[in-house]
Protein backbone atom coordinates (compact mmCIF):
# COMPACT_ATOMS: atom_id res chain seq x y z
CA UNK A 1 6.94 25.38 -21.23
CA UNK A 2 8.82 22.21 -21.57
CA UNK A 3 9.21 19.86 -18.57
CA UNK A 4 10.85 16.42 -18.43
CA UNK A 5 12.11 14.29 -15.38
CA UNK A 6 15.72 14.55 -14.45
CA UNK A 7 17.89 11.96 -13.31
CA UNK A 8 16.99 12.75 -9.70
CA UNK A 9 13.19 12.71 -10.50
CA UNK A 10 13.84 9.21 -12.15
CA UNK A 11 16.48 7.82 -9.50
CA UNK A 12 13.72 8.44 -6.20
CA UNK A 13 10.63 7.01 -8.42
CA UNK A 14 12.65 4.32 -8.98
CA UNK A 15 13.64 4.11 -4.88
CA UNK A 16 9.94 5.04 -3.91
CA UNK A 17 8.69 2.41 -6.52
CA UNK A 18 10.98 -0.07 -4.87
CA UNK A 19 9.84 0.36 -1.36
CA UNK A 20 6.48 0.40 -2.61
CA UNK A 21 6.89 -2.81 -4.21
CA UNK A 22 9.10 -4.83 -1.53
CA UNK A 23 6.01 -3.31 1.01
CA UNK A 24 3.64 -5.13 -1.06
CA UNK A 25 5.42 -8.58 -1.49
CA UNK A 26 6.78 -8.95 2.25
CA UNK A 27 3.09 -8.12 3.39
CA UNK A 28 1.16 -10.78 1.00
CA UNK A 29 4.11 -13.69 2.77
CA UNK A 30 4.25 -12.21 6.16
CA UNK A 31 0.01 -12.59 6.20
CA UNK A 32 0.25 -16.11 5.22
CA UNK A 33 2.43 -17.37 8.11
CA UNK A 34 2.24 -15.11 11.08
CA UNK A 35 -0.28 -13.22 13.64
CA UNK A 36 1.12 -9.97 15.87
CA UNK A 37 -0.51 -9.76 19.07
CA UNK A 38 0.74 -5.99 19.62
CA UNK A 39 -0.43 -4.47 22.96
CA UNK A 40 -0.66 -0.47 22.52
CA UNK A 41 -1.51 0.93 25.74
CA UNK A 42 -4.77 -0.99 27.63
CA UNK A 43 -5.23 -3.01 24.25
CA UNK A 44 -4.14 -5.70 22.44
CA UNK A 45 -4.05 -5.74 18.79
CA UNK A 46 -4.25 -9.19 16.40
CA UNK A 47 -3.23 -8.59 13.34
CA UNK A 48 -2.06 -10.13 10.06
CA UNK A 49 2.08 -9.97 10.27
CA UNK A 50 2.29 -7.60 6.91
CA UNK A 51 0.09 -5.07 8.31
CA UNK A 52 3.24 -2.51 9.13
CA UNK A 53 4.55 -3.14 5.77
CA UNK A 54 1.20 -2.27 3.84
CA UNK A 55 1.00 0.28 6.17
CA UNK A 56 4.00 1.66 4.04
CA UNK A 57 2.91 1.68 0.99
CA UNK A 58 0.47 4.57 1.22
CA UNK A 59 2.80 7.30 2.59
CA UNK A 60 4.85 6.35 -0.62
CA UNK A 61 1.52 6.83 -2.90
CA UNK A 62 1.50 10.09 -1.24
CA UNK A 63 4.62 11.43 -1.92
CA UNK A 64 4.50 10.48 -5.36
CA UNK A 65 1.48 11.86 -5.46
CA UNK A 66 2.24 15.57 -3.93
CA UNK A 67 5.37 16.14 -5.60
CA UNK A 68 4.56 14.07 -9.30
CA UNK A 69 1.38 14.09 -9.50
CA UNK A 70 -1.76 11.73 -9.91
CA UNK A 71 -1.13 9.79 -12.89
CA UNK A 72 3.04 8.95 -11.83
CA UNK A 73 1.21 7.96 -8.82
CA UNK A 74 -1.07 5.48 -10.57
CA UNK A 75 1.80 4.15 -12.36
CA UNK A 76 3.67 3.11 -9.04
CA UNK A 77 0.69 1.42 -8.19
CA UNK A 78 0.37 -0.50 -10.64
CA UNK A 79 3.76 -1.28 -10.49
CA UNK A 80 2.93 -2.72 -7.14
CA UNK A 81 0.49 -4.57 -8.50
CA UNK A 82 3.07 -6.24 -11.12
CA UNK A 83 5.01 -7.42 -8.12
CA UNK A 84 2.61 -8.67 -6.65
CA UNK A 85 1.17 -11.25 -9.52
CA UNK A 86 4.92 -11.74 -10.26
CA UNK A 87 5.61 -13.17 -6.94
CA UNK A 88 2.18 -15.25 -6.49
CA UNK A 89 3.12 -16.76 -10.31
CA UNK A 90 6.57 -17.70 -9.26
CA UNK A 91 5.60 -18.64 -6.41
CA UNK A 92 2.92 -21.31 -7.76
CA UNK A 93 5.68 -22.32 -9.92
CA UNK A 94 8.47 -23.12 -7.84
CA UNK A 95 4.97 -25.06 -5.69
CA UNK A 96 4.77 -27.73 -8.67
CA UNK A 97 7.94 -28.64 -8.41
CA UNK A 98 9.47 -31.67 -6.51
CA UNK A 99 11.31 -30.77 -3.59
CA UNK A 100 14.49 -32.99 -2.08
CA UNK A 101 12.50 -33.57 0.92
CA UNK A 102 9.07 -33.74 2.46
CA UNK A 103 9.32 -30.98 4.86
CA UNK A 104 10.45 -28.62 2.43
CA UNK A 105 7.10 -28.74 0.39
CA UNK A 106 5.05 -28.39 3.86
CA UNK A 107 7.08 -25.19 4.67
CA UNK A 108 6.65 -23.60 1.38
CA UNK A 109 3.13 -24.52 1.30
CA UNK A 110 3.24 -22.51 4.44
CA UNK A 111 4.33 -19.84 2.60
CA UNK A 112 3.07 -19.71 -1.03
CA UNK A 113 0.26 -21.95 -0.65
CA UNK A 114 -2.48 -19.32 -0.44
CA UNK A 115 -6.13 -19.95 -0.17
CA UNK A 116 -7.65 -18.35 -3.37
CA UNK A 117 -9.90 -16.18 -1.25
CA UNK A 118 -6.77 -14.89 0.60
CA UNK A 119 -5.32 -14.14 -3.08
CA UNK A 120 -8.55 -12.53 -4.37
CA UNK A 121 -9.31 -10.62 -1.03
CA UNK A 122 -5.96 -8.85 -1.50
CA UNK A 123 -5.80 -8.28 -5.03
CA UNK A 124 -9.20 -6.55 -4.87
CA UNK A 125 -8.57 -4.97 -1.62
CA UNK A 126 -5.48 -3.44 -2.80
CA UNK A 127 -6.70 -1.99 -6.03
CA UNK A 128 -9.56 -0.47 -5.02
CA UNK A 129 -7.87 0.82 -1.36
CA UNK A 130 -4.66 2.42 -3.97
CA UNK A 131 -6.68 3.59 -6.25
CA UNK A 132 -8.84 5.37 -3.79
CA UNK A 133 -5.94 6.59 -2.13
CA UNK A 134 -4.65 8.12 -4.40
CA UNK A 135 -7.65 9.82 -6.37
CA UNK A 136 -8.86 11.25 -2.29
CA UNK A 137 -4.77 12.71 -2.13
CA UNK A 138 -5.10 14.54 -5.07
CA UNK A 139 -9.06 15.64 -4.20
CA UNK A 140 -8.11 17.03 -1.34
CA UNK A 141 -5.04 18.73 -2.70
CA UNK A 142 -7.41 20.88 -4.84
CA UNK A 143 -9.85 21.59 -2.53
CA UNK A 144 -6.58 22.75 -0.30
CA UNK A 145 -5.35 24.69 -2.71
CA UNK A 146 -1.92 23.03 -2.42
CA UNK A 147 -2.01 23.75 1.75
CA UNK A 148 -1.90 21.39 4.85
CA UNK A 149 0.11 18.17 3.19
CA UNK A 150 -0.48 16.98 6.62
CA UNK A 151 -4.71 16.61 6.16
CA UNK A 152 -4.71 14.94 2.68
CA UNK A 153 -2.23 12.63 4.25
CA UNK A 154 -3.81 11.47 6.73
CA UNK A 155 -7.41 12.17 4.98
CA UNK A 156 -6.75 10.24 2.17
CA UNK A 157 -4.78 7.47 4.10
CA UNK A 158 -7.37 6.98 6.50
CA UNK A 159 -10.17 6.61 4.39
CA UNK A 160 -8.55 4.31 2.11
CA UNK A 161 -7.39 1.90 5.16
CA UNK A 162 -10.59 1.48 6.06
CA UNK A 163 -11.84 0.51 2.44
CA UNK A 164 -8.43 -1.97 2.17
CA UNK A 165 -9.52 -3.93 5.63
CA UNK A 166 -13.04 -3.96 4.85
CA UNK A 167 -12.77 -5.23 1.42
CA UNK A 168 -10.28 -7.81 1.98
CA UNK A 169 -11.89 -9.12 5.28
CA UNK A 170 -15.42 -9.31 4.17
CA UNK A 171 -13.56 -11.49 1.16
CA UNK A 172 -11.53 -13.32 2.81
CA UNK A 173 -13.44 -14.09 5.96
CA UNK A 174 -17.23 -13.45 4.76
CA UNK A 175 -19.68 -16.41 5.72
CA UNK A 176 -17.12 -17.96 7.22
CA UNK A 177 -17.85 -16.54 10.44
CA UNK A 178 -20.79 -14.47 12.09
CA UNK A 179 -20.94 -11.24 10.94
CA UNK A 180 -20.11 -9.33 14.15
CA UNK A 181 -16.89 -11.31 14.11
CA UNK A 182 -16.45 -10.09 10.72
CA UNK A 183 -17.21 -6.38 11.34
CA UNK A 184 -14.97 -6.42 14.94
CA UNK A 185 -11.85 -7.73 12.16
CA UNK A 186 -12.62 -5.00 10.00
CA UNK A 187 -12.63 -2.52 12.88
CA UNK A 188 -9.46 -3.76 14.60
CA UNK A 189 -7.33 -4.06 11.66
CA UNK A 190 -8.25 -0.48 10.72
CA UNK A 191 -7.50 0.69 14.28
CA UNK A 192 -4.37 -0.60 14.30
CA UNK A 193 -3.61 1.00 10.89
CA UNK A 194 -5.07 4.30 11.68
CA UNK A 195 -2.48 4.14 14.66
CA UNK A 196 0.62 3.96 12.42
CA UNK A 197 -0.93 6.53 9.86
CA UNK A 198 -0.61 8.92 12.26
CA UNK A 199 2.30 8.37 12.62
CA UNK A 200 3.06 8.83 8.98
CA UNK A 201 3.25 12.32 8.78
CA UNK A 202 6.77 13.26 9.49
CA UNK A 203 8.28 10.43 7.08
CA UNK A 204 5.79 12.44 3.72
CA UNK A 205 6.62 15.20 4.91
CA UNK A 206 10.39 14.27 4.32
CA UNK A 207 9.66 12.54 1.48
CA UNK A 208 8.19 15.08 -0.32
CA UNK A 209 11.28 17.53 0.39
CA UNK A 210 13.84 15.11 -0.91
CA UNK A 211 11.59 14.52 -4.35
CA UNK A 212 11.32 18.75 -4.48
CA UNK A 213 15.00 19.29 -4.09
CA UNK A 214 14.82 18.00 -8.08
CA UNK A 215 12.90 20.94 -8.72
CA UNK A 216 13.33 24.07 -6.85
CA UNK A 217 11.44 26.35 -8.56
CA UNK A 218 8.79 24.31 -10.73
CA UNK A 219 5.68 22.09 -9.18
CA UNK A 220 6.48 19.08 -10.90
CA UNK A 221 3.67 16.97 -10.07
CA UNK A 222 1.19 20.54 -11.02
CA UNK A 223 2.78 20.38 -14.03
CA UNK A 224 2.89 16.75 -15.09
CA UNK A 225 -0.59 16.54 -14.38
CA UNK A 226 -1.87 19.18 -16.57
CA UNK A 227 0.03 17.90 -19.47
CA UNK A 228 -0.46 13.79 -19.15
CA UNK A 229 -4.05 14.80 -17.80
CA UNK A 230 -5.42 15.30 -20.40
């Protein structure tokens, strides 16, 4: 049997890849400059601004992931990962360069001027956490036989959010401060994010139906996988 993407296939990679992407570059500026203090119920959450958007990106690793497979998956992280050193280069550039006035360097050193522990936190963080991600989706899509989209969502998701905040805090943040500060970060951030996983659900599940209407009849991402596999 022959299989190939369509036009329709190619057109919501492409949108999926760009949400993925945009995710990934608002999150690295929005963490540079900004913390949420984001009361849910009796507490009060402090978080990195960029948290919601990275949030994002795994519900789009998981639609990818159910409906193309593994390895398409891999590629849209990666291509996430291209954006990502793409905007930090620039971004260094455009640094060395003299601005018309004072204040304009001091607000884009606000900005782009990362701390290389910041930079390394989240470039390791996000491979491993992506990676992860999407190796537990497709686990758990075996073991379900294909069933319950909704518990390799949030299975997968969950697991890899924790792995994501405690890689890049213990990073970013590790012997800078006591340790129990450290772990009650790490804890935090991944309660807040386990918060809007949950919430996650509904949005794959939609996802995934718009990326099937390609293919009626055929599991694409079945498929794919068994041929670029291997």
């Amino acid at each position: 049997m022959t299989l190939s993407l369509d036009l329709r296939d190619l057109k919501m990679l492409m949108i999926l890849t760009g949400v993925f992407s945009a995710s990934i570059v608002v999150a690295n500026i929005a963490a540079a400059i900004k913390l949420l203090a984001l009361p849910i119920g009796p507490l009060l959450f402090i978080v990195p601004a960029g948290t919601i958007a990275y949030a994002v990106t795994f519900p789009v690793t998981d639609i990818v992931d159910e409906v193309y497979g593994k390895r398409i998956a891999l590629y849209v992280v990666w291509a996430g990962f291209a954006a990502e050193i793409t905007m930090l280069a620039l971004g260094y550039a455009d640094y060395w360069l003299p601005p018309l006035e004072p204040y304009m360097q001091e607000a884009y050193q606000q900005v782009f001027g990362l701390q290389w522990r910041i930079v390394l936190a989240s470039i390791v963080a996000y491979l491993v956490s992506q990676h992860h991600d999407v190796w537990a989706f497709w686990e758990w899509r075996r073991l379900t036989k294909g069933k319950w989209l909704w518990l390799r969502n949030n299975a997968s998701t969950l697991v890899s959010q924790l792995i994501d905040s405690a890689a890049f805090t213990l990073i970013a943040f590790g012997g800078l401060y006591p340790i129990d500060v450290v772990v009650d970060m790490i804890l935090w951030m991944w309660a807040f994010k386990v918060i809007i996983a949950l919430c996650d659900t509904p949005f794959v599940y939609f996802g995934v139906w718009l990326c099937k209407r390609a293919h009626n009849t055929v599991n694409v991402g079945e498929y794919l996988e068994s041929t670029l596999g291997h």
